[in-house]
Protein backbone atom coordinates (compact mmCIF):
# COMPACT_ATOMS: atom_id res chain seq x y z
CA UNK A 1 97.80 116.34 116.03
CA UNK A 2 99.24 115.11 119.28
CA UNK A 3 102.54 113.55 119.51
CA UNK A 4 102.31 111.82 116.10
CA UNK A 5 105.43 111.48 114.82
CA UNK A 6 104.74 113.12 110.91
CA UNK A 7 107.06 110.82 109.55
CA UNK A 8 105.98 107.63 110.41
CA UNK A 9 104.35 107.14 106.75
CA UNK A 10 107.38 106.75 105.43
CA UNK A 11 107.86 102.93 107.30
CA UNK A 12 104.65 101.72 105.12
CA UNK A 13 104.83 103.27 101.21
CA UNK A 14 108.41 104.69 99.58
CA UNK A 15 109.98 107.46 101.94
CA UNK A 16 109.86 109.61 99.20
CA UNK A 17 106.72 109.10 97.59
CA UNK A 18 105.84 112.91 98.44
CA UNK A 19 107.80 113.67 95.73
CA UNK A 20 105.38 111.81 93.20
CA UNK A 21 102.59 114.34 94.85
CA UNK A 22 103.82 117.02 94.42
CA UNK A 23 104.94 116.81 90.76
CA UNK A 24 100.92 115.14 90.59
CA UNK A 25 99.49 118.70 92.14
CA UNK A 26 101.75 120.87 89.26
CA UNK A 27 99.91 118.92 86.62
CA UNK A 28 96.43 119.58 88.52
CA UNK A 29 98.09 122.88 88.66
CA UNK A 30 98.33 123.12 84.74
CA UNK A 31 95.41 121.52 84.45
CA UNK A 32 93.92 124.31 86.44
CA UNK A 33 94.76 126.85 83.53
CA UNK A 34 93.15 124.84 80.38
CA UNK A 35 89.62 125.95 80.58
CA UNK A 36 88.70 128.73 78.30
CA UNK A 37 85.33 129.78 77.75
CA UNK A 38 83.88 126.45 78.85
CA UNK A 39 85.52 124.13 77.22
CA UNK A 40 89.50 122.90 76.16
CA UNK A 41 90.67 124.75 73.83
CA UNK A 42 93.04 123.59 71.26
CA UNK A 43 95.16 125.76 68.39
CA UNK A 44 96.33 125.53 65.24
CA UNK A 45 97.55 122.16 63.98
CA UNK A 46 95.87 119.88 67.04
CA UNK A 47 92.38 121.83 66.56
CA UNK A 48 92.56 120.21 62.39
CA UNK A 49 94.08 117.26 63.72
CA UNK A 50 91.27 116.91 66.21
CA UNK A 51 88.64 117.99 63.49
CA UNK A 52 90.15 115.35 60.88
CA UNK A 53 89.71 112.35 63.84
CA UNK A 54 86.33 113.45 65.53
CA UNK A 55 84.57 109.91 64.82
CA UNK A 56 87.15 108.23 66.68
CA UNK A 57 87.27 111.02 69.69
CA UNK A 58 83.31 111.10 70.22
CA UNK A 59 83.86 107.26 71.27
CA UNK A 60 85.41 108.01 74.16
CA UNK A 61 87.11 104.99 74.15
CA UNK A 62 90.29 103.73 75.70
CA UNK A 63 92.55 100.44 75.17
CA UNK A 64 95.23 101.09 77.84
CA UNK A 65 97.55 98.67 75.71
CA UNK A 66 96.95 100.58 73.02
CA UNK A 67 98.44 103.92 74.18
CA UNK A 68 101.26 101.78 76.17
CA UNK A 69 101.98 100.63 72.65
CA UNK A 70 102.27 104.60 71.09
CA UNK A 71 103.44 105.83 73.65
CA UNK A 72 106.41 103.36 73.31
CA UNK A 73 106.78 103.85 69.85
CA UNK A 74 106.87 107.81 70.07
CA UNK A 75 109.55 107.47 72.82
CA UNK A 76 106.89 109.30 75.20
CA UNK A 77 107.60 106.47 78.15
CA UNK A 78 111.13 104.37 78.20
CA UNK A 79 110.68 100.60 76.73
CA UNK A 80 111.26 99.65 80.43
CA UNK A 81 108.23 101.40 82.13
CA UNK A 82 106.37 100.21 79.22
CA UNK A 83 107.15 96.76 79.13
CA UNK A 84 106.20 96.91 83.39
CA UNK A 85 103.04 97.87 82.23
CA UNK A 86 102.09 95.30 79.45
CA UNK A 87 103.29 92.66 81.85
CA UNK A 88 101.14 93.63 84.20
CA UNK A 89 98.24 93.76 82.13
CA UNK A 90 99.17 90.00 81.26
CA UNK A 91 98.51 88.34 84.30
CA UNK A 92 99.75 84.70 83.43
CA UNK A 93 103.29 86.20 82.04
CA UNK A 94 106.27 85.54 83.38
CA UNK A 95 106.53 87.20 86.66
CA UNK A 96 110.52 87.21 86.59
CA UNK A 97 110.87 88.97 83.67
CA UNK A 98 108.37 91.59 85.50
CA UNK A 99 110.80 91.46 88.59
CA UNK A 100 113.86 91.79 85.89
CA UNK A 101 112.11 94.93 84.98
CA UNK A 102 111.26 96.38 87.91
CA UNK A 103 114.89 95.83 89.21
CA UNK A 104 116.19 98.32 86.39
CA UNK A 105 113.15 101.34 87.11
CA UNK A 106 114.41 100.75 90.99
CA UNK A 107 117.83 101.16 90.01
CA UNK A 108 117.06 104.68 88.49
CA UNK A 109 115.50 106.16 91.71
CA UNK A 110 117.54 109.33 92.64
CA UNK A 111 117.11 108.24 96.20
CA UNK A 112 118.62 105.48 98.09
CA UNK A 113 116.27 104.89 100.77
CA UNK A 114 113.70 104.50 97.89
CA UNK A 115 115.79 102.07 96.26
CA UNK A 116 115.89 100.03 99.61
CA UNK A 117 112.22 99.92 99.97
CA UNK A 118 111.40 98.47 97.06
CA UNK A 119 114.17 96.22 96.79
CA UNK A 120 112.93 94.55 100.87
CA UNK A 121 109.22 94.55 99.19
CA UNK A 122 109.94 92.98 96.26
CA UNK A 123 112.52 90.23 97.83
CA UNK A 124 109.77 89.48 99.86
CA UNK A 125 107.11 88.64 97.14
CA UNK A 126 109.14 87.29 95.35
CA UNK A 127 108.99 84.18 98.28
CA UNK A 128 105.36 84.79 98.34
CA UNK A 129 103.98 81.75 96.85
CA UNK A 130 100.46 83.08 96.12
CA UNK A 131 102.10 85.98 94.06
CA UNK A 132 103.05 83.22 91.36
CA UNK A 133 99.47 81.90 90.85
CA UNK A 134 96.94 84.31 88.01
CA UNK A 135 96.54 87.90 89.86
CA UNK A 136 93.26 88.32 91.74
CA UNK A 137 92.22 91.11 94.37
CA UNK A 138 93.43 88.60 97.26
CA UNK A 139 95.02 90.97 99.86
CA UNK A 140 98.79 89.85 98.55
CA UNK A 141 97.95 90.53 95.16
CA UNK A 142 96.61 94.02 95.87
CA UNK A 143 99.58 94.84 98.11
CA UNK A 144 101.83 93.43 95.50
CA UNK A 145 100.11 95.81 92.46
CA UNK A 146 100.31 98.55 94.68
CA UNK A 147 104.16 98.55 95.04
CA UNK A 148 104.38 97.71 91.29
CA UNK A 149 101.91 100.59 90.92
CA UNK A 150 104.17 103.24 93.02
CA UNK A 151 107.74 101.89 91.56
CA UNK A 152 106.06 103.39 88.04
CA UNK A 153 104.05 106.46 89.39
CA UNK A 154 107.80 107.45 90.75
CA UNK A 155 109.41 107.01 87.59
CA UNK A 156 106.93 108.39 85.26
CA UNK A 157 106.28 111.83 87.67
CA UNK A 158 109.87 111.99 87.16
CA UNK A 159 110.46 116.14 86.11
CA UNK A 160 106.96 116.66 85.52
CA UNK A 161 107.64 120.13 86.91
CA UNK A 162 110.69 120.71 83.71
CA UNK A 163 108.14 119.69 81.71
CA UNK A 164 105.26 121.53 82.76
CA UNK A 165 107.91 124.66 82.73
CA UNK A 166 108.83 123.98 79.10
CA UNK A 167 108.24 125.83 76.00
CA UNK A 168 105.62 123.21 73.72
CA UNK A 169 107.87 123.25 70.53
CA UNK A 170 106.26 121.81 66.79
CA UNK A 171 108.29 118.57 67.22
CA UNK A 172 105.94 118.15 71.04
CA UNK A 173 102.70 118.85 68.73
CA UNK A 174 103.99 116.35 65.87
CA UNK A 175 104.68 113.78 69.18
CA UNK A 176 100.77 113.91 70.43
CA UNK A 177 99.14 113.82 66.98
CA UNK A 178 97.77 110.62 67.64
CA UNK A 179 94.10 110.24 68.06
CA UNK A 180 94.50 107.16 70.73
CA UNK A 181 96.99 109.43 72.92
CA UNK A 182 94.94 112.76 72.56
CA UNK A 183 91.71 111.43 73.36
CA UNK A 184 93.51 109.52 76.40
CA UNK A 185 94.65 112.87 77.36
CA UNK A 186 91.04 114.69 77.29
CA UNK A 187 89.74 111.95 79.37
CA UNK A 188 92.46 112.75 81.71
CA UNK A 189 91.97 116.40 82.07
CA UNK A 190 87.68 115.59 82.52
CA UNK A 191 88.72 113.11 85.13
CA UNK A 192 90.96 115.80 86.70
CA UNK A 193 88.09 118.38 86.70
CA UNK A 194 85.35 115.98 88.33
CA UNK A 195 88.22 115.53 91.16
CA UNK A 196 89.10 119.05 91.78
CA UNK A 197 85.27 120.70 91.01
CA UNK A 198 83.05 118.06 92.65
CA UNK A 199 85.32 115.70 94.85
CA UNK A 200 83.69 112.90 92.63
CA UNK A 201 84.79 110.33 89.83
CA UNK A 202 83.11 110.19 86.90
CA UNK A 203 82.04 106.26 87.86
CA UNK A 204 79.87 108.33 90.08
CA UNK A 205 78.57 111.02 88.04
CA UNK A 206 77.17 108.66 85.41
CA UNK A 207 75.54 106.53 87.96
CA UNK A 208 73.70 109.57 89.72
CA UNK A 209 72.63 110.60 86.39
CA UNK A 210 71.54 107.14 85.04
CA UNK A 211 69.50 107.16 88.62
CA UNK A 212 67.61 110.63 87.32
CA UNK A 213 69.63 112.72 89.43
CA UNK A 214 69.34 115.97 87.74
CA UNK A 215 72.36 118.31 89.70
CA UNK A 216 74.91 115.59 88.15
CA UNK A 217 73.90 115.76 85.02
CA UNK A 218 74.09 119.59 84.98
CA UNK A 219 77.77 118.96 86.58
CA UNK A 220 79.05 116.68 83.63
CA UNK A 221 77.83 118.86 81.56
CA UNK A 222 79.65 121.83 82.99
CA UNK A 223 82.85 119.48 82.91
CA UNK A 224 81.95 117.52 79.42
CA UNK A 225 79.71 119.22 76.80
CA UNK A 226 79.77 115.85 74.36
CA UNK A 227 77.89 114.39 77.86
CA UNK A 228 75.01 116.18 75.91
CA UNK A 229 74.80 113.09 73.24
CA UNK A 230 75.02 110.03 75.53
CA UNK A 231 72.22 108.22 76.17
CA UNK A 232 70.81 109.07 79.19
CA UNK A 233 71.05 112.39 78.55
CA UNK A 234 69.53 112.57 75.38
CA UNK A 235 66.28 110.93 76.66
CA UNK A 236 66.32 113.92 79.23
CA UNK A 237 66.52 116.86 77.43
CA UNK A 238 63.98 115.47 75.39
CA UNK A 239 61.74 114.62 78.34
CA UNK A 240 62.12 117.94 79.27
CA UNK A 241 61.07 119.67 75.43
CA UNK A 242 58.26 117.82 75.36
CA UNK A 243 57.07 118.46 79.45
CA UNK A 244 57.73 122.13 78.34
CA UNK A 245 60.19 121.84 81.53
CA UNK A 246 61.65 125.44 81.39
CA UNK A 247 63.74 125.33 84.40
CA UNK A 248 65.83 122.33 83.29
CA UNK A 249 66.57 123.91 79.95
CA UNK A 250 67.28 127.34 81.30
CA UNK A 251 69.85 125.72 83.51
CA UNK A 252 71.09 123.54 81.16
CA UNK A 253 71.81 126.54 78.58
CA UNK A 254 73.64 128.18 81.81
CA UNK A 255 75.98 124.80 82.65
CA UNK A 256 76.84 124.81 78.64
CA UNK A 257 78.40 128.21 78.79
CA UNK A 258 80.14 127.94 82.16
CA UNK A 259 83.73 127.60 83.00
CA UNK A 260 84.28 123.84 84.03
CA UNK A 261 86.26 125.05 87.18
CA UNK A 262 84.30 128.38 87.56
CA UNK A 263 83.78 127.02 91.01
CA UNK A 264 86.23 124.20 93.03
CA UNK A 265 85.30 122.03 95.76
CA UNK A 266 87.73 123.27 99.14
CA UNK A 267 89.52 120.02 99.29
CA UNK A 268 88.72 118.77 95.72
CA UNK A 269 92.76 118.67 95.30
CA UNK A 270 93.36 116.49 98.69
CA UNK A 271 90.64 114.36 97.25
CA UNK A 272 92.42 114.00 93.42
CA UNK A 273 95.57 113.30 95.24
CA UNK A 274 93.90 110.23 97.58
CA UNK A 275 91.91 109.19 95.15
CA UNK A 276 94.68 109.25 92.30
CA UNK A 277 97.16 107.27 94.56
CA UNK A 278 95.34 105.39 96.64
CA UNK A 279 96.28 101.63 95.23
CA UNK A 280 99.42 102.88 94.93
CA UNK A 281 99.99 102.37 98.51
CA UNK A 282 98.03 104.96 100.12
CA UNK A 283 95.63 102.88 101.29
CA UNK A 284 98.23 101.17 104.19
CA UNK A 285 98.49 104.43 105.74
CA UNK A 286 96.81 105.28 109.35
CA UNK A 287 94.61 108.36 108.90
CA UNK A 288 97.07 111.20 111.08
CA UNK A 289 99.66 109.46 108.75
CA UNK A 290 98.17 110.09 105.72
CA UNK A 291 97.00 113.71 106.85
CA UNK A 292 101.10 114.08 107.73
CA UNK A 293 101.49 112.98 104.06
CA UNK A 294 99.37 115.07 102.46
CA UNK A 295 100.20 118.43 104.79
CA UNK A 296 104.19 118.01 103.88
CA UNK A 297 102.62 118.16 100.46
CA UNK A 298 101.35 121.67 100.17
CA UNK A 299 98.02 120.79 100.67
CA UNK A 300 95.39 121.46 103.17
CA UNK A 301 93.16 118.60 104.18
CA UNK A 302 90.47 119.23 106.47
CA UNK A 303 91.35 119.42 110.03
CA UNK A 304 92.39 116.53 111.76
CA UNK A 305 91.01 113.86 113.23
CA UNK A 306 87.21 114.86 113.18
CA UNK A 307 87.22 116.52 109.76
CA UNK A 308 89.44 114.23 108.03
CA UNK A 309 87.75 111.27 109.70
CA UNK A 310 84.43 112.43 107.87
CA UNK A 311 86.30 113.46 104.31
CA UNK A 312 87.46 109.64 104.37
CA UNK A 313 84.16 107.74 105.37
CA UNK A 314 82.28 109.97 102.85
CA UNK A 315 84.26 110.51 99.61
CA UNK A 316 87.06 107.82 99.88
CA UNK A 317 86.58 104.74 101.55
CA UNK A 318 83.19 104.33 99.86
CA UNK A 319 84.95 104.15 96.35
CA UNK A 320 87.53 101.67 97.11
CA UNK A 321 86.08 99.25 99.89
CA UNK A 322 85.37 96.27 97.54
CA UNK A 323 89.11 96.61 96.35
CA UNK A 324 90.99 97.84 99.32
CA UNK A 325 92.61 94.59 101.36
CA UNK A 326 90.27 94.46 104.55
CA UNK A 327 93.08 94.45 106.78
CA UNK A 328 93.70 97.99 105.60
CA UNK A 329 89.56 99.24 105.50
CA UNK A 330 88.97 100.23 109.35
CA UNK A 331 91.61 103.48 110.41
């Protein structure tokens, strides 16, 4: 590593954004511990729940405002963190009432250099006069999301880990039995197991296999069995009955039975981390500083600079170039 000086990430994104990551990797963590038998198992009153609301789960479908909405109502997320989030999703609405907000979730960071951070970032948008025209993916806008972004990820990731430690009582089942916030929740845990199995999204997955590509197919399958009844996939398997294809169905019989993290990429976690937070802030960050990040994490990126060089050109940048300010695309 040289004579980098390991803590120099902490000038660019909230000095104690580790923290965030690290309560992230104990939800991959539980995450980690759901599959059973191939598939997520669910007991007792959420299987009948889930067996009385199938049409809506097979949909797949999810209206963000929707589960800001429940999740409000239930008391799952405070009305502040909630309202951040429909404002933002309102991009003409009154961006001082967002500030107003964001003000309070700063105010409840445990940490005072955190509290300074955002406090300098946002006094400087806040004289930014292209911030108060309709949000776009200009490179203030992005950089102005991504400290919204991080302000929430710090408060929501907020004792994940007393959570994650806690007994699930009937009153937590009763609080879930939603169809909007469980199927949100599935999608979640898929999303997690394309990270951490494949180093991939699942944008990716269902482009390779609307572009024939056979492995991916067999990979959200492993993940996803209801991939079976999409489209795309439908018109395969049939392809293959009628061809009298006997290696694709053999395999595919194997992929429905298996374990969806019976195998996991070696840096499939450093890539669910990057990926996860990347607008958030990540994306400001030199490559030794975001290797320095992710090491005082717990994780274990590949080596640096030649290793991590490649990881980055090949499964991150790729994703998020169109997105990512350009100032920020070359490290």
């Amino acid at each position: 590593m040289g004579n980098y000086d390991k803590n120099s990430w902490k000038e660019k994104i909230d000095p104690a954004f580790d923290k965030a990551i690290k309560n992230y990797l104990i939800l991959i963590k539980q995450v980690e511990n759901i599959p059973n038998n191939g598939q997520i198992k669910f007991n007792g009153e959420l299987k009948d729940f889930i067996n009385k609301n199938l049409d809506y789960l097979k949909q797949g479908k999810i209206d963000f405002n929707e589960i800001v909405d429940i999740a409000k109502t239930k008391g799952l997320s405070t009305d502040i963190t909630c309202n951040v989030i429909l404002q933002l999703s309102n991009p003409s609405g009154d961006l001082n009432k967002l500030y107003e907000n964001c003000n309070k979730l700063i105010e409840r960071l445990p940490e005072e250099e955190s509290k300074q951070f955002y406090s300098k970032m946002f006094s400087e948008f806040v004289t930014e006069d292209s911030i108060k025209k309709p949000f776009n993916l200009s490179e203030k806008h992005v950089d102005f999301l991504s400290v919204v972004a991080s302000l929430l990820l710090r408060n929501s990731f907020t004792g994940i880990d007393k959570i994650c430690e806690k007994e699930i009582t009937k009153e937590d089942i009763e609080m879930v039995k939603n169809p909007v916030l469980l199927n949100a929740g599935i999608q979640l845990i898929h999303l997690i197991f394309y990270h951490i199995a494949y180093q991939k999204n699942l944008i990716q997955i269902v482009n390779e296999i609307n572009n024939g590509n056979d492995e991916s197919l067999f990979k959200a399958i492993r993940i996803n069995k209801s991939v079976m009844y999409t489209k795309p996939v439908m018109e395969r398997i049939i392809k293959a009955q009628i061809e009298g294809d006997k290696e694709f169905l053999s395999r595919l019989g194997k992929e429905i039975t298996t374990s969806p993290l019976e195998k996991i990429g070696q840096h499939g976690k450093t890539y669910s981390v990057v990926t996860f937070f990347w607008l958030s802030g990540l994306y400001k960050l030199k490559h030794y500083e975001l290797y320095c990040l992710l090491e005082s994490c717990g994780l274990n990126p590949p080596p640096y600079p030649d290793g991590f060089d490649k990881f980055m050109q090949r499964h991150i940048r790729p994703i998020f170039n169109n997105i990512t300010p350009k100032s920020w695309q070359h490290k």
